[in-house]
C-alpha atoms as a PDB file:
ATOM      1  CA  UNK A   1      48.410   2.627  -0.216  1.00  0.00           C
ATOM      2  CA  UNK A   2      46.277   2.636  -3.227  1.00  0.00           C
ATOM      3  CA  UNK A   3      43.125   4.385  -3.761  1.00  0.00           C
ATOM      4  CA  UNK A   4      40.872   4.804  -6.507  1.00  0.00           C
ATOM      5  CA  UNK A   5      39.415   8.507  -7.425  1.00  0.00           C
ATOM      6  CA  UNK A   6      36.494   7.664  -8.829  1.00  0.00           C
ATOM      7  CA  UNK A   7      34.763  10.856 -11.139  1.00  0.00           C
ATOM      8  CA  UNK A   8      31.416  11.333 -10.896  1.00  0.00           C
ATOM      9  CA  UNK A   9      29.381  14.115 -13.044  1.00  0.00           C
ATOM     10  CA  UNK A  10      26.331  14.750 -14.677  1.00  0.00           C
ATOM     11  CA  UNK A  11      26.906  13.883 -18.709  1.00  0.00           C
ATOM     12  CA  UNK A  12      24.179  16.756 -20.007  1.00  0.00           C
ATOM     13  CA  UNK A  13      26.733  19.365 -18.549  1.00  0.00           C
ATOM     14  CA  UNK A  14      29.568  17.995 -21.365  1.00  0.00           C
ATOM     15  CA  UNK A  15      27.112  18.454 -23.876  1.00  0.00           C
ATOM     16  CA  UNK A  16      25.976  21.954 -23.045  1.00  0.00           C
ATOM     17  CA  UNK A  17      29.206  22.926 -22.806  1.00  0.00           C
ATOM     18  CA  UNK A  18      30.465  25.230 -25.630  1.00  0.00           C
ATOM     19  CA  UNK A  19      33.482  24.253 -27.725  1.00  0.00           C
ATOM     20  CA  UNK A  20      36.020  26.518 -25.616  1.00  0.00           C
ATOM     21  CA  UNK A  21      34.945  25.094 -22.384  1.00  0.00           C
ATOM     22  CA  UNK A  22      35.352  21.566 -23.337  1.00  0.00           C
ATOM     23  CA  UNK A  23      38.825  22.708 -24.725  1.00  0.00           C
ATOM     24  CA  UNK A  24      39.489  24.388 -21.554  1.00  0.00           C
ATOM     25  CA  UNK A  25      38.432  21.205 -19.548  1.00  0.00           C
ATOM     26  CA  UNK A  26      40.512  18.858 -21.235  1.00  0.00           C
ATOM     27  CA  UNK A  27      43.210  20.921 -20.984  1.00  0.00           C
ATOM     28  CA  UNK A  28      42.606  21.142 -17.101  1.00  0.00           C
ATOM     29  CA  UNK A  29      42.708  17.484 -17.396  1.00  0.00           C
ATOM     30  CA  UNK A  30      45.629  17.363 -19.201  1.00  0.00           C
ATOM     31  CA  UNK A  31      47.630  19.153 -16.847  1.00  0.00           C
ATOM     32  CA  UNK A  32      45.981  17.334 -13.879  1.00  0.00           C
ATOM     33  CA  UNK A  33      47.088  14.094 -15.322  1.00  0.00           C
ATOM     34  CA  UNK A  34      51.197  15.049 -16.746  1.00  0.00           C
ATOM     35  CA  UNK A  35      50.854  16.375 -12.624  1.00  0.00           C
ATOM     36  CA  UNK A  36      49.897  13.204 -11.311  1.00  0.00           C
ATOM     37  CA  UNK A  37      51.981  11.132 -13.728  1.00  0.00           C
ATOM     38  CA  UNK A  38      55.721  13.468 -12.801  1.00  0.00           C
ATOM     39  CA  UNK A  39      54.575  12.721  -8.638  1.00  0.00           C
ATOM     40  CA  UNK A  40      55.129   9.250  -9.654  1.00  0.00           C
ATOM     41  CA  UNK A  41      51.855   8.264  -7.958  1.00  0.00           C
ATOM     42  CA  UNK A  42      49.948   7.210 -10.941  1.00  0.00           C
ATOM     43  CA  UNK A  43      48.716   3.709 -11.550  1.00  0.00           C
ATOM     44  CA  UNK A  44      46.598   4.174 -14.578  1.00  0.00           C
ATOM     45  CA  UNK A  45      43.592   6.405 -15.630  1.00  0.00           C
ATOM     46  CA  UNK A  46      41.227   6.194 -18.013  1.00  0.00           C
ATOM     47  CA  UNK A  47      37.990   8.342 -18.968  1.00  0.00           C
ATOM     48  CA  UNK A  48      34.479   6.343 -19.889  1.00  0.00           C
ATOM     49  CA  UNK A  49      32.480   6.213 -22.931  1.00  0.00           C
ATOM     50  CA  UNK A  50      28.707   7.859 -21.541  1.00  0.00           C
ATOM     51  CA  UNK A  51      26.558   6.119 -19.635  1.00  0.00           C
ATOM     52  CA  UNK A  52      23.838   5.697 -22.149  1.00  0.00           C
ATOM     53  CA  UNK A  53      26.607   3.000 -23.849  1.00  0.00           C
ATOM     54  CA  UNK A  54      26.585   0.893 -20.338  1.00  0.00           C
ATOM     55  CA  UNK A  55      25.103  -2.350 -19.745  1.00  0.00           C
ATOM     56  CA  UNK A  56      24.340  -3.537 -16.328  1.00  0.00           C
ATOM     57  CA  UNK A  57      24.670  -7.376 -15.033  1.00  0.00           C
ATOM     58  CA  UNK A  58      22.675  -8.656 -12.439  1.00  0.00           C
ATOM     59  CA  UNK A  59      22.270 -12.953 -11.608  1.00  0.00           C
ATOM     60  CA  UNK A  60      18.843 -13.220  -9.371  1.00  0.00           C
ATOM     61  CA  UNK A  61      17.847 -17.073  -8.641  1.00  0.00           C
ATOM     62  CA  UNK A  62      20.486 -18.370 -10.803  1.00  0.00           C
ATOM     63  CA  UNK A  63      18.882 -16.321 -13.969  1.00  0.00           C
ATOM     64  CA  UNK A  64      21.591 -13.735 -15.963  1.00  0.00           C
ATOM     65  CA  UNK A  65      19.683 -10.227 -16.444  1.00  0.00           C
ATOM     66  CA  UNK A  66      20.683  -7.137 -18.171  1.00  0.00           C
ATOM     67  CA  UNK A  67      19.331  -4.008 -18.597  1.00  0.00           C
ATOM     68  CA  UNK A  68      20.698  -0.667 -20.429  1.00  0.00           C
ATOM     69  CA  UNK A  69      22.719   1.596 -18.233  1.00  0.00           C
ATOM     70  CA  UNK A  70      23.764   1.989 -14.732  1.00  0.00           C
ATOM     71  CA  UNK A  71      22.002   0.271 -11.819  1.00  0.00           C
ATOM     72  CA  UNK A  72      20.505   3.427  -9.660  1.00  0.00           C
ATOM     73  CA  UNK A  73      18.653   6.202 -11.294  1.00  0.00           C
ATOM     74  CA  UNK A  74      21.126   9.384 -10.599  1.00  0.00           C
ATOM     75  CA  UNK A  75      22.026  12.504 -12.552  1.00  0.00           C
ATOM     76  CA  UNK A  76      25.707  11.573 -11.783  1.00  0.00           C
ATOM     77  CA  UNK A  77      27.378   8.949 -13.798  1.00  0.00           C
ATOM     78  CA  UNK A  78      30.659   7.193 -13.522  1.00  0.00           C
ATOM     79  CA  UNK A  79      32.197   9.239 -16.483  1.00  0.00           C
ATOM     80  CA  UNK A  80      36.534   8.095 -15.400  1.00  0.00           C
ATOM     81  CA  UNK A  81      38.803   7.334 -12.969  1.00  0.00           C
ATOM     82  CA  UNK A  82      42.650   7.415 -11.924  1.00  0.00           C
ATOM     83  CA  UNK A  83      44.393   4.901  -9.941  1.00  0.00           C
ATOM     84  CA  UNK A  84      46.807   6.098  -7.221  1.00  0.00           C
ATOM     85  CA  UNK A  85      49.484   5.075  -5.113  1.00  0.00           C
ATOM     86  CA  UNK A  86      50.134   7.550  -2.169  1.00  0.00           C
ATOM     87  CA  UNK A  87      50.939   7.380   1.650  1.00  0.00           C
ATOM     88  CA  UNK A  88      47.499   7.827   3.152  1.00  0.00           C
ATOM     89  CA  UNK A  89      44.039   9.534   2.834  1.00  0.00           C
ATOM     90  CA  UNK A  90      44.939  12.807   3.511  1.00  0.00           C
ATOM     91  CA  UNK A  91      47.300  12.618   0.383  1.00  0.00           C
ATOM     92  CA  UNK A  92      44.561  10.903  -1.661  1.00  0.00           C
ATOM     93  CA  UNK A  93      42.164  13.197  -1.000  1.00  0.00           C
ATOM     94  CA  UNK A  94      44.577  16.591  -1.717  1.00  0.00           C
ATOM     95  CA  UNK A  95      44.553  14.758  -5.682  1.00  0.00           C
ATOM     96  CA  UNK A  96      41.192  14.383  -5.639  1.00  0.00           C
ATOM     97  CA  UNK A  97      40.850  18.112  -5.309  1.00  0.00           C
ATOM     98  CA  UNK A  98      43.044  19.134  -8.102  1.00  0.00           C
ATOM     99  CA  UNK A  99      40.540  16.837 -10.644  1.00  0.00           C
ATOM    100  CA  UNK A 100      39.030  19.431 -12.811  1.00  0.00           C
ATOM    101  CA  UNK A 101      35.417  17.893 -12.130  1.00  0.00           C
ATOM    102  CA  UNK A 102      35.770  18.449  -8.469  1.00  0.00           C
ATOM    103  CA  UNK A 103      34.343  21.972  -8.947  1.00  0.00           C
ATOM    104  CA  UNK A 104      30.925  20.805 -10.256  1.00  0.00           C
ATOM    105  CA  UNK A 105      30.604  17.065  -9.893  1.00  0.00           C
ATOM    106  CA  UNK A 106      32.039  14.487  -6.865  1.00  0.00           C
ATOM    107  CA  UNK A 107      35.542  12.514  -6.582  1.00  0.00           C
ATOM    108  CA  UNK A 108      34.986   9.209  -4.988  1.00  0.00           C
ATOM    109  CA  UNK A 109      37.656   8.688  -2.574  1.00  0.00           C
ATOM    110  CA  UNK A 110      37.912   4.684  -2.340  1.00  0.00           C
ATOM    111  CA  UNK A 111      40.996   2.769  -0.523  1.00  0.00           C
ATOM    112  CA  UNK A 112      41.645  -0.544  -2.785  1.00  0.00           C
ATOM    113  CA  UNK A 113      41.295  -3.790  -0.769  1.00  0.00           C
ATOM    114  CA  UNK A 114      44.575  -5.400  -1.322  1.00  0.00           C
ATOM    115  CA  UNK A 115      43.931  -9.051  -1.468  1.00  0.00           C
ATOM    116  CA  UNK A 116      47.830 -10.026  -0.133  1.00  0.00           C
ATOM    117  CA  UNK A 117      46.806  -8.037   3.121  1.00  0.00           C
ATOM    118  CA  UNK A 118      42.966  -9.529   3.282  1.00  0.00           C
ATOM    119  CA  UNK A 119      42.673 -13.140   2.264  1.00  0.00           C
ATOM    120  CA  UNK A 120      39.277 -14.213   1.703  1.00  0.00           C
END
């Protein structure tokens, strides 16, 4: 079953981080990642440029609107994700755990609707 860890953090703690802790956090999320990758349950991954770069689609009454950023007003943003193939939730969610952001931010734990099993 597939499931998408979705990593959510607040952006101002990268930037007050000092040079050493960044280092130290990619290097968690190195590991986390060659980890993932050798289990073989890897689909892809990928981190996201800040939130301040995002744009934000909406169609109301048949009129395209877009506005700078994300939709809701939060101090957590959508900052990267990994895709993952693994047996069930209880699997899923021991990865989530081992993301280096789990300690300060939130892992979004979401099953992927696979459209073979669900036709519209």
């Amino acid at each position: 079953m597939r499931y998408l860890l979705m990593i959510y953090s607040d952006e101002s703690l990268d930037t007050a981080m000092s040079e050493a802790e960044m280092g130290a956090l990619m290097g968690a999320y190195g590991e986390f990642s060659e980890e993932v990758a050798a289990a073989g349950v890897l689909e892809s991954s990928d981190r996201l440029q800040p939130v301040a770069l995002a744009t934000s689609v909406r169609v109301r009454n048949g009129k395209t609107e877009t506005t700078d950023g994300p939709f809701a007003e939060t101090k957590e943003a959508l900052g990267g994700y990994y895709l993952i193939n693994v047996k069930d939730l209880d699997e899923a969610l021991a990865w989530a755990a081992k993301i280096p952001s789990s300690t300060y931010g939130t892992i979004e734990v979401r099953p992927i609707w696979e459209m073979d099993d669900h036709p519209a």
